[in-house]
Protein backbone atom coordinates (compact mmCIF):
# COMPACT_ATOMS: atom_id res chain seq x y z
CA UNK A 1 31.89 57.36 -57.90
CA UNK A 2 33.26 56.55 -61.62
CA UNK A 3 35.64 53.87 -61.97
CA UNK A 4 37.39 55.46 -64.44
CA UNK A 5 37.85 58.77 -62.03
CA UNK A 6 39.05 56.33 -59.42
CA UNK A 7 41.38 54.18 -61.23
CA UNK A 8 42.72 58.05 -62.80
CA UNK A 9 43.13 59.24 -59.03
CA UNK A 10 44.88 55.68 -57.94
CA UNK A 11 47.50 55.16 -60.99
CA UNK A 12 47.99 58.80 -62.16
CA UNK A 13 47.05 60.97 -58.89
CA UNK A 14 48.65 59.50 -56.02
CA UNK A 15 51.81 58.71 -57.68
CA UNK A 16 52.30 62.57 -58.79
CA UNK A 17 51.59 63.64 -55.10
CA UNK A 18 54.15 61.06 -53.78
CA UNK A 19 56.81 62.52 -56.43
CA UNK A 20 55.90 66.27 -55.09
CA UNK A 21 56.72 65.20 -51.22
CA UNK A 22 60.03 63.28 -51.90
CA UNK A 23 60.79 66.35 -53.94
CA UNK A 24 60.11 68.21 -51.00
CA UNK A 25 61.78 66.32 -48.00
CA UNK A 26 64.24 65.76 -50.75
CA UNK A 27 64.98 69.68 -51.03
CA UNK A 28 65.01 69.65 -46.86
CA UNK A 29 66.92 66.96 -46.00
CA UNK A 30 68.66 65.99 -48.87
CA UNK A 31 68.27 63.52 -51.45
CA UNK A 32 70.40 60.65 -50.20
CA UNK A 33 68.73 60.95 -46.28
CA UNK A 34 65.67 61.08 -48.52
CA UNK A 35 65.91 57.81 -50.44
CA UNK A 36 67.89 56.03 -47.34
CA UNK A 37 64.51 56.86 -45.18
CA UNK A 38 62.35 55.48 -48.29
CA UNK A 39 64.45 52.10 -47.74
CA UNK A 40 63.99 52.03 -44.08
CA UNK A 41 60.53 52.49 -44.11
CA UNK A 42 60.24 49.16 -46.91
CA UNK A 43 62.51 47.41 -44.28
CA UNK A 44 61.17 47.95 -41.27
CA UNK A 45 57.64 47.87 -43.24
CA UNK A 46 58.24 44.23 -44.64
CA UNK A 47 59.45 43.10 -41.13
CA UNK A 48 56.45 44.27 -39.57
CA UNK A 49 54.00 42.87 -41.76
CA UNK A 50 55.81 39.52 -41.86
CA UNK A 51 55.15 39.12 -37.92
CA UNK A 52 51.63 39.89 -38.23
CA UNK A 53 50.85 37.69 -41.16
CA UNK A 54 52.10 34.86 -39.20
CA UNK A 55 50.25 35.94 -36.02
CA UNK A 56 47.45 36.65 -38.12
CA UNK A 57 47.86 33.06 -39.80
CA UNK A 58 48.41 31.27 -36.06
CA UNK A 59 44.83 32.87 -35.28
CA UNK A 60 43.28 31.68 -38.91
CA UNK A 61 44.53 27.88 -37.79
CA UNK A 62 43.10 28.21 -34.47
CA UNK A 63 39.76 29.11 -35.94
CA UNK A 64 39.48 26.62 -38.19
CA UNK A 65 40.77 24.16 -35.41
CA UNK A 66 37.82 25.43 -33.08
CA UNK A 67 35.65 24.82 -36.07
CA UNK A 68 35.06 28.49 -37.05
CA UNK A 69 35.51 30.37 -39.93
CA UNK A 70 38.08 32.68 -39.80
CA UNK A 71 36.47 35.57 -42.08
CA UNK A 72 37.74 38.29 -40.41
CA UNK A 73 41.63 36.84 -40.04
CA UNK A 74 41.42 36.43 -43.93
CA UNK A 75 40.36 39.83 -44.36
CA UNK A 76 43.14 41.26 -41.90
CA UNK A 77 45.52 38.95 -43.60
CA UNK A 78 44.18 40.98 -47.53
CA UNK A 79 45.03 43.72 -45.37
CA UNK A 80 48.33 43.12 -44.70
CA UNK A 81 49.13 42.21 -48.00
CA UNK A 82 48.20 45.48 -49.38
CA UNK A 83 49.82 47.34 -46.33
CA UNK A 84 53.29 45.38 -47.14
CA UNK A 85 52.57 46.79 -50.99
CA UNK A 86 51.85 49.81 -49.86
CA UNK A 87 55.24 50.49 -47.45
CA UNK A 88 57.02 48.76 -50.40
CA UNK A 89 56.17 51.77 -52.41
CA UNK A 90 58.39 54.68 -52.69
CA UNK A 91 56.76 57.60 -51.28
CA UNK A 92 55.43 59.09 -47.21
CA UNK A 93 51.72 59.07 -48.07
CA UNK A 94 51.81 55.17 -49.35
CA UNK A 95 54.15 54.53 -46.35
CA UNK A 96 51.85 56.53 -43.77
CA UNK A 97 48.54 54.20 -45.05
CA UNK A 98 50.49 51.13 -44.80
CA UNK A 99 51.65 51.67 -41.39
CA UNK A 100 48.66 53.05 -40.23
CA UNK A 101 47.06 49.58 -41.42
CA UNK A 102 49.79 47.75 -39.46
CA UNK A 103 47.68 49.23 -36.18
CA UNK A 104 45.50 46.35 -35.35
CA UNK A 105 42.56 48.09 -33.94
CA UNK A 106 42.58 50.85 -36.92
CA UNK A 107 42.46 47.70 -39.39
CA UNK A 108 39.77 45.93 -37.56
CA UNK A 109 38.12 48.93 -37.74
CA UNK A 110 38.95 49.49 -41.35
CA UNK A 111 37.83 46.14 -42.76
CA UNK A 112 34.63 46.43 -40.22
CA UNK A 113 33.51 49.82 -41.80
CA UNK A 114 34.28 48.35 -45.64
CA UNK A 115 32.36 45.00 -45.00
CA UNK A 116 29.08 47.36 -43.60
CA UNK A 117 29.73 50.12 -46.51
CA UNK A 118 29.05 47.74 -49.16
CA UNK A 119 26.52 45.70 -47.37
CA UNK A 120 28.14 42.76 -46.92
CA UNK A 121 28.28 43.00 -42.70
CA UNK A 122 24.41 44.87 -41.36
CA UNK A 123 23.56 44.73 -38.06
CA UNK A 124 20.51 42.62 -36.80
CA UNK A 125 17.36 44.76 -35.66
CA UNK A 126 16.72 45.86 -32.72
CA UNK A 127 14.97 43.03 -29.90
CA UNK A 128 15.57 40.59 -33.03
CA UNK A 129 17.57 37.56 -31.32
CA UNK A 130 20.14 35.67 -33.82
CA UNK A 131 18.82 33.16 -35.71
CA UNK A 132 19.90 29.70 -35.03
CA UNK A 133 19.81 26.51 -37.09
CA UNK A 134 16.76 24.52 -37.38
CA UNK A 135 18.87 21.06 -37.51
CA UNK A 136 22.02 19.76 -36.33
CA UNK A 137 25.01 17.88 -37.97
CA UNK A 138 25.66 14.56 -36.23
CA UNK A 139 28.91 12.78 -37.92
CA UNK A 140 29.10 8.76 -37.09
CA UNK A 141 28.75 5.24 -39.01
CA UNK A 142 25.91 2.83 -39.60
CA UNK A 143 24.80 -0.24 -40.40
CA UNK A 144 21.38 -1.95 -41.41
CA UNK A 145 20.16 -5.03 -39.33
CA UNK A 146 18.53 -6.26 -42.21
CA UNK A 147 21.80 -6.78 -44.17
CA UNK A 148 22.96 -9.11 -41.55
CA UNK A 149 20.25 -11.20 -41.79
């Protein structure tokens, strides 16, 4: 797809159809219920994405502790930072996306369909076992016997 059609549809698009629903609600419930709502979502929105970045943090530190890397806790924690942008945003479409993201499964699932869309996750073939590594690390000290000498 164009950039240009996609950064039109992001910064021009979305924000129009966001306008046309609180106009909407607006004209159904009222404007002040309308723009009260719009600051309980970015409340309750922030709250929520402030516990899971720190459980999603507590998991990142345990990986690295284990001596993993913690790829896919980075890439839910990205996540969470553009769900808490997007329930920051005034609007019900912005806010539906960014709670939806707040779902752990659907943003596991998310960031695992993104990572094989662009080709950066593939699975292995079929009967193919994983490749392991043809050496090993070994940390320690040493010393030469002929420098004792």
């Amino acid at each position: 797809m164009n950039p240009t059609l996609i950064f039109l549809l992001l910064f021009v698009g979305a924000p129009l159809v966001e306008l046309y629903f609180l106009i909407e609600v607006g004209s159904v419930i009222g404007a002040l219920p309308t723009i009260l709502v719009s600051i309980f979502t970015a409340v309750l929105g922030g709250a929520l994405v402030r516990m899971q970045g720190m459980s999603v943090m507590l998991r990142v530190q345990q990986s690295v502790v284990q001596g993993q890397t913690p790829a896919l806790e980075m890439m839910e924690g990205a996540m969470l930072l553009v769900s808490g942008l997007l329930l920051l945003l005034p609007g019900f479409i912005t806010d539906a996306f960014g709670f939806l993201m707040l779902v752990p499964p659907v943003r596991k699932a998310f960031i695992i369909w993104l990572l094989k869309r662009t080709g950066t996750l593939s699975p292995a073939a079929p009967g193919e076992p994983e490749k392991k590594a043809d050496f090993y690390i070994v940390d320690g000290e040493y010393r030469r016997d002929d420098e004792l000498k």
